[in-house]
Protein backbone atom coordinates (compact mmCIF):
# COMPACT_ATOMS: atom_id res chain seq x y z
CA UNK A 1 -71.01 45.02 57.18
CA UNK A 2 -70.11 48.60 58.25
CA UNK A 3 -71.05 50.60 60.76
CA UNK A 4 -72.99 52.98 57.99
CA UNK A 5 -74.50 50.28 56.28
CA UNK A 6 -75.57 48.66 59.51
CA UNK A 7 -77.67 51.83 60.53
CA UNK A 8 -79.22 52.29 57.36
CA UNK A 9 -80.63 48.62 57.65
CA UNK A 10 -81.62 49.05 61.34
CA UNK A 11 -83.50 52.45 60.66
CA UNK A 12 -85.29 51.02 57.02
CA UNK A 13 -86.60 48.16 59.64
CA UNK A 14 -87.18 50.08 62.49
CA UNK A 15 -89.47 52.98 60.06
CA UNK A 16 -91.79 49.15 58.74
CA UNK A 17 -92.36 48.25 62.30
CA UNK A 18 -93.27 51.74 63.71
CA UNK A 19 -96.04 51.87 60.72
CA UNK A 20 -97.49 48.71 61.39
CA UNK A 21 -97.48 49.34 65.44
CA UNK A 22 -99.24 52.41 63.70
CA UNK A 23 -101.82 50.51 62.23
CA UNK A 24 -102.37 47.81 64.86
CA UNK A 25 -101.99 50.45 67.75
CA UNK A 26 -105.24 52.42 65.67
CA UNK A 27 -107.53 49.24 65.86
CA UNK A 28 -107.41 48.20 68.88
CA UNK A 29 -108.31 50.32 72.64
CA UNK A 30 -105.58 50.97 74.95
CA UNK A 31 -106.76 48.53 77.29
CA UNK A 32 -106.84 45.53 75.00
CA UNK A 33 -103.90 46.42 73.93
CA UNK A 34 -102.42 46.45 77.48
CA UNK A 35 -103.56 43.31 77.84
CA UNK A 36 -102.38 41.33 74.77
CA UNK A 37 -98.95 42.97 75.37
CA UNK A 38 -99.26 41.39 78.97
CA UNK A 39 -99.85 37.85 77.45
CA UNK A 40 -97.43 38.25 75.28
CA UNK A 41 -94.49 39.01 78.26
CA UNK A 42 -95.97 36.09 80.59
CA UNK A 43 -96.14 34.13 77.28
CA UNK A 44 -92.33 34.30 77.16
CA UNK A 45 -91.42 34.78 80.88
CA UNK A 46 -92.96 31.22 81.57
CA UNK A 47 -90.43 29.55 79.49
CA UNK A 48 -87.85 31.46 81.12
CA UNK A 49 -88.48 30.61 84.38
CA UNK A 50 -89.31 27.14 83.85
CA UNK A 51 -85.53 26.80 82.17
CA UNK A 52 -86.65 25.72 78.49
CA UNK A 53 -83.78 24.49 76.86
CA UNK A 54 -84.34 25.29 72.85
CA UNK A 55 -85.05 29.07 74.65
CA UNK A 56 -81.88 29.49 76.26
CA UNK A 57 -79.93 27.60 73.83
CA UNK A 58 -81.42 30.24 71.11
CA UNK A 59 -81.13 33.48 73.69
CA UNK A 60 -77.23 32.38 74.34
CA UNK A 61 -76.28 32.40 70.31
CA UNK A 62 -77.96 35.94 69.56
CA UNK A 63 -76.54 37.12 72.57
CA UNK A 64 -72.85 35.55 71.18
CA UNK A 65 -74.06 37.50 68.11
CA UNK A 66 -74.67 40.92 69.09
CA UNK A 67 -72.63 41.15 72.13
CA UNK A 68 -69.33 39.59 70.00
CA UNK A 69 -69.59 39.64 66.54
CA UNK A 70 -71.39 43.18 66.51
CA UNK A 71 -68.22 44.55 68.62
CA UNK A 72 -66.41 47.87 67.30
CA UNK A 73 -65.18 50.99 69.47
CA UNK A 74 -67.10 53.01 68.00
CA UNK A 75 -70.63 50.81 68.44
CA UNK A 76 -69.09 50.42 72.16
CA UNK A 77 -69.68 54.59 72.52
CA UNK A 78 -72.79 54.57 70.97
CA UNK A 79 -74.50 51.48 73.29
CA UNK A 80 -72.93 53.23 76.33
CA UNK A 81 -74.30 56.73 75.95
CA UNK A 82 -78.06 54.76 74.80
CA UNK A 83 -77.78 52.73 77.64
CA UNK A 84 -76.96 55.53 80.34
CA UNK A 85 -79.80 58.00 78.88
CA UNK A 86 -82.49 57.56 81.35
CA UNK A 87 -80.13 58.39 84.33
CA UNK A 88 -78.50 61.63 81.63
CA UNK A 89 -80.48 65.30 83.54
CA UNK A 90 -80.25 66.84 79.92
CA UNK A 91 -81.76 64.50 78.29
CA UNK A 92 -85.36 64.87 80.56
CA UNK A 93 -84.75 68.59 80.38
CA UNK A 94 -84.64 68.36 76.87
CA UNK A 95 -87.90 66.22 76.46
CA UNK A 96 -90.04 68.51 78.96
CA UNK A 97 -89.14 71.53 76.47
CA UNK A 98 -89.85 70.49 73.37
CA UNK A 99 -92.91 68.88 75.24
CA UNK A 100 -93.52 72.23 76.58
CA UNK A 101 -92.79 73.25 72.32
CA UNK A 102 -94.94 70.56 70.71
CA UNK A 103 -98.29 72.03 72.99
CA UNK A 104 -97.54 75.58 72.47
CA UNK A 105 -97.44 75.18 69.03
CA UNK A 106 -100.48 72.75 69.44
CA UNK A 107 -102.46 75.02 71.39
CA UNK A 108 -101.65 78.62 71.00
CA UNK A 109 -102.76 78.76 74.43
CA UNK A 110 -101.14 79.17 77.37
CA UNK A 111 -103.17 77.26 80.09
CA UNK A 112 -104.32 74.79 77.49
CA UNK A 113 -100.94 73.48 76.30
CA UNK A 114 -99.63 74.49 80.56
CA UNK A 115 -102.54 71.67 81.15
CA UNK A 116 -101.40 69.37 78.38
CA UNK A 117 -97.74 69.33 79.09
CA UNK A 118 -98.62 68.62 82.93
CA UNK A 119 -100.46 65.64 81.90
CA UNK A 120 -98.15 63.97 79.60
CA UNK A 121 -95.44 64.48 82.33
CA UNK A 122 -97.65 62.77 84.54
CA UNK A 123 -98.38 60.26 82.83
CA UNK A 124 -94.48 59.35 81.94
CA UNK A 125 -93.90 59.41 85.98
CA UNK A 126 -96.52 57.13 86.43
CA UNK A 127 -95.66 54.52 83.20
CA UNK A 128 -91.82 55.01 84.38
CA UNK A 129 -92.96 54.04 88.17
CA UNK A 130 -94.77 51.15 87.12
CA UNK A 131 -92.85 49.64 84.57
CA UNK A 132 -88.94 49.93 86.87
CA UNK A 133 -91.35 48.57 89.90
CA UNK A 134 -93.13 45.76 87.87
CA UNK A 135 -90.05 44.85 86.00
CA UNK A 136 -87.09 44.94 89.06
CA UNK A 137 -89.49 43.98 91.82
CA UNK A 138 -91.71 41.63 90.58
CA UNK A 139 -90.75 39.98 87.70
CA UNK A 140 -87.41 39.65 88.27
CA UNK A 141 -87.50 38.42 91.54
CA UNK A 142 -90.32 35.70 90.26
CA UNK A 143 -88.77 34.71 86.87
CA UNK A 144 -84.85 34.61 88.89
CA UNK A 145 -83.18 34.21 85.70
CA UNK A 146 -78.99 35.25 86.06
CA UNK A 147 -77.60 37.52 84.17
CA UNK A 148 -75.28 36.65 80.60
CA UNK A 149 -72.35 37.00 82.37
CA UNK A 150 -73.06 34.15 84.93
CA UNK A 151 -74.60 31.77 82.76
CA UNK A 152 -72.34 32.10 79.49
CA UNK A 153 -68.83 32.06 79.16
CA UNK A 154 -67.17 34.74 77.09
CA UNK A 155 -69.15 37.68 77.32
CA UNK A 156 -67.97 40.45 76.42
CA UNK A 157 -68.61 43.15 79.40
CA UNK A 158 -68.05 46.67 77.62
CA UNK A 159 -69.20 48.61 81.24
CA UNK A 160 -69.39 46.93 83.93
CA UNK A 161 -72.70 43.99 84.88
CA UNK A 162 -75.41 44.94 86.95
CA UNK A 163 -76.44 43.42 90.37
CA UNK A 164 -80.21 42.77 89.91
CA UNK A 165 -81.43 39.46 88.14
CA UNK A 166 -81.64 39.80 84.49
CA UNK A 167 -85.14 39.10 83.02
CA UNK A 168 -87.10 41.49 82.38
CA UNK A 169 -84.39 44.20 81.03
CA UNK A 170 -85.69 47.11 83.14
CA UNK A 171 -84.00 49.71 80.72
CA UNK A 172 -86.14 48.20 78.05
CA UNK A 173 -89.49 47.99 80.37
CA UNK A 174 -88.58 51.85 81.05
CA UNK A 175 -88.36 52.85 77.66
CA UNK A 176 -90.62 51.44 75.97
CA UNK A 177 -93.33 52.27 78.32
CA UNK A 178 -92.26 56.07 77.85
CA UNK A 179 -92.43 55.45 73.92
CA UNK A 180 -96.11 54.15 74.27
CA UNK A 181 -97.16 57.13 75.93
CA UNK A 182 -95.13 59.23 73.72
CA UNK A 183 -96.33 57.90 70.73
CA UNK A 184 -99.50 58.61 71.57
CA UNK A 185 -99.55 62.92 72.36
CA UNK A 186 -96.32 63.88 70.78
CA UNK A 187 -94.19 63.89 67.53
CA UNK A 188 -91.74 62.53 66.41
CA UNK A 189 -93.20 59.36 66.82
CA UNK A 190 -90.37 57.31 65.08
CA UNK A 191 -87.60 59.16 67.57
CA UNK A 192 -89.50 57.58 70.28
CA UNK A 193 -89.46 54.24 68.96
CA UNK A 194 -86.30 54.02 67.59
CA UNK A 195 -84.87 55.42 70.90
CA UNK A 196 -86.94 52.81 73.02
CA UNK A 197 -85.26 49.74 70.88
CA UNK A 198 -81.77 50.94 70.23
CA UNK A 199 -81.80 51.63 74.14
CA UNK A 200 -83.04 47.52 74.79
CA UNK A 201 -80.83 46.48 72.15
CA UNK A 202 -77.62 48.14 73.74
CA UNK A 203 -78.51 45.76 76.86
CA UNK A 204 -77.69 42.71 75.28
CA UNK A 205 -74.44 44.46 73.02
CA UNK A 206 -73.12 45.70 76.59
CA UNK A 207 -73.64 41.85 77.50
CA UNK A 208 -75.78 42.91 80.73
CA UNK A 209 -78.78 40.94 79.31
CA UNK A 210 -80.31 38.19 76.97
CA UNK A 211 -81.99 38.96 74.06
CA UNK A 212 -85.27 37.59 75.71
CA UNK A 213 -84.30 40.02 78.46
CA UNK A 214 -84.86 42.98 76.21
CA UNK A 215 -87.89 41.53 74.36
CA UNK A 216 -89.20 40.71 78.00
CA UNK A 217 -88.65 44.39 79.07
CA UNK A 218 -90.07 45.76 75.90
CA UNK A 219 -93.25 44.13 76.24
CA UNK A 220 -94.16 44.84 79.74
CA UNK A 221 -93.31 48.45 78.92
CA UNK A 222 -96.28 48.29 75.94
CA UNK A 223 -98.38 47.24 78.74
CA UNK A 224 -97.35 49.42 80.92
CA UNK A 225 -97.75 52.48 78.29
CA UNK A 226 -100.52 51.47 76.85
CA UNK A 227 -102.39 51.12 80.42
CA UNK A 228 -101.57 54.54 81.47
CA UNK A 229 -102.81 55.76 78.25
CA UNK A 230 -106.10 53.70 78.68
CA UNK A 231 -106.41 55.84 82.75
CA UNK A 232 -105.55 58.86 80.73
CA UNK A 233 -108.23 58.42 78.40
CA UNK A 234 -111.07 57.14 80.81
CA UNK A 235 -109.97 60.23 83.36
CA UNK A 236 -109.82 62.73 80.22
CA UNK A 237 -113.69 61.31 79.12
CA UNK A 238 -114.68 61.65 83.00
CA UNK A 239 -113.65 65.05 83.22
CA UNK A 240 -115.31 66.07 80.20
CA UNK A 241 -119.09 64.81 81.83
């Protein structure tokens, strides 16, 4: 399959999930939702740490499958520059302006959308702190699971392996907690998404991570998210008496 005709598949899926999380996202609170994404990552960590066979023999062949059989220069550019974003200045100068944009244009006024665009920076500090301290100095160090490159032979290193354990992905745990906040005060809400799991997806293709290292990461960044939203919401109900 081309590289074309992959894309167009990937962003046709990734548009059906990001209604659905739409729908589901809508019917539950944020602190429910916190939680189920919690039981979801300890639902998979457990396995992990435990060394379940059928799990790792599984994690190994999609990571053979992505990180070997998706392999092309140009794919090698593209997971690179996804997979260096967070640490990119532009790209967080970029987001607090059209932030800064998206309340203007909201508010038409200039302490109210000032106030808004405060907040939602705020809260993005506070789901990136917790998610890269959860993910790198908790779970990691409790779930101790090695990283592709030690465990597998034949992976295909495209830059370089990191020195930290491997699950949860911390990349994904990062952007996918940003997402969830995202997703809930600013458009486009698909960007976000489709950002949050090309950037955990270029983990495994870089062949820095498992599969289940990436699916790990995503869903203690939903919990992560969707707990700062549920503070952000209590704190916003407070403040209004």
């Amino acid at each position: 399959m081309g590289l074309a005709a992959w894309r167009n598949r990937f962003d046709a899926g990734v548009r059906r999930v990001g209604r659905r999380f739409a729908l589901f996202v809508a019917g539950i609170s944020p602190l429910s939702e916190a939680a189920l994404w919690l039981a979801l990552f300890l639902a998979l960590a457990v396995p992990i740490a435990v060394g379940w066979q059928p799990l790792t023999t599984m994690d190994s062949a999609l990571l053979r499958w992505v990180n070997r059989g998706w392999a092309s220069a140009p794919l090698d550019a593209v997971m690179r520059f996804l997979s260096s974003m967070g640490k990119m200045p532009s790209v967080w100068v970029g987001l607090l302006v059209w932030l800064a944009v998206v309340f203007w244009w909201r508010h038409r006024c200039r302490r109210a959308s000032a106030v808004a665009w405060f907040k939602t920076v705020l809260a993005i500090a506070v789901a990136i702190s917790l998610a890269d301290g959860l993910s790198s100095r908790v779970a990691k160090q409790l779930v101790h699971r090695e990283r592709p490159p030690r465990l597998v032979r034949g992976v295909r290193l495209v830059d370089g392996v990191g020195r930290s354990l491997g699950f949860p992905s911390s990349h994904a745990a990062n952007a996918f907690a940003v997402a969830r906040v995202l997703q809930s005060v600013a458009p486009p809400r698909l960007l976000w998404w489709a950002l949050a799991v090309t950037i955990a997806l270029s983990r495994v293709y870089l062949g820095v991570h498992f599969p289940a290292d990436s699916v790990g990461g995503a869903l203690l960044g939903l919990s992560v998210g969707a707990f700062v939203i549920a503070i952000w919401q209590t704190a916003s109900a407070k403040a209004r008496g």
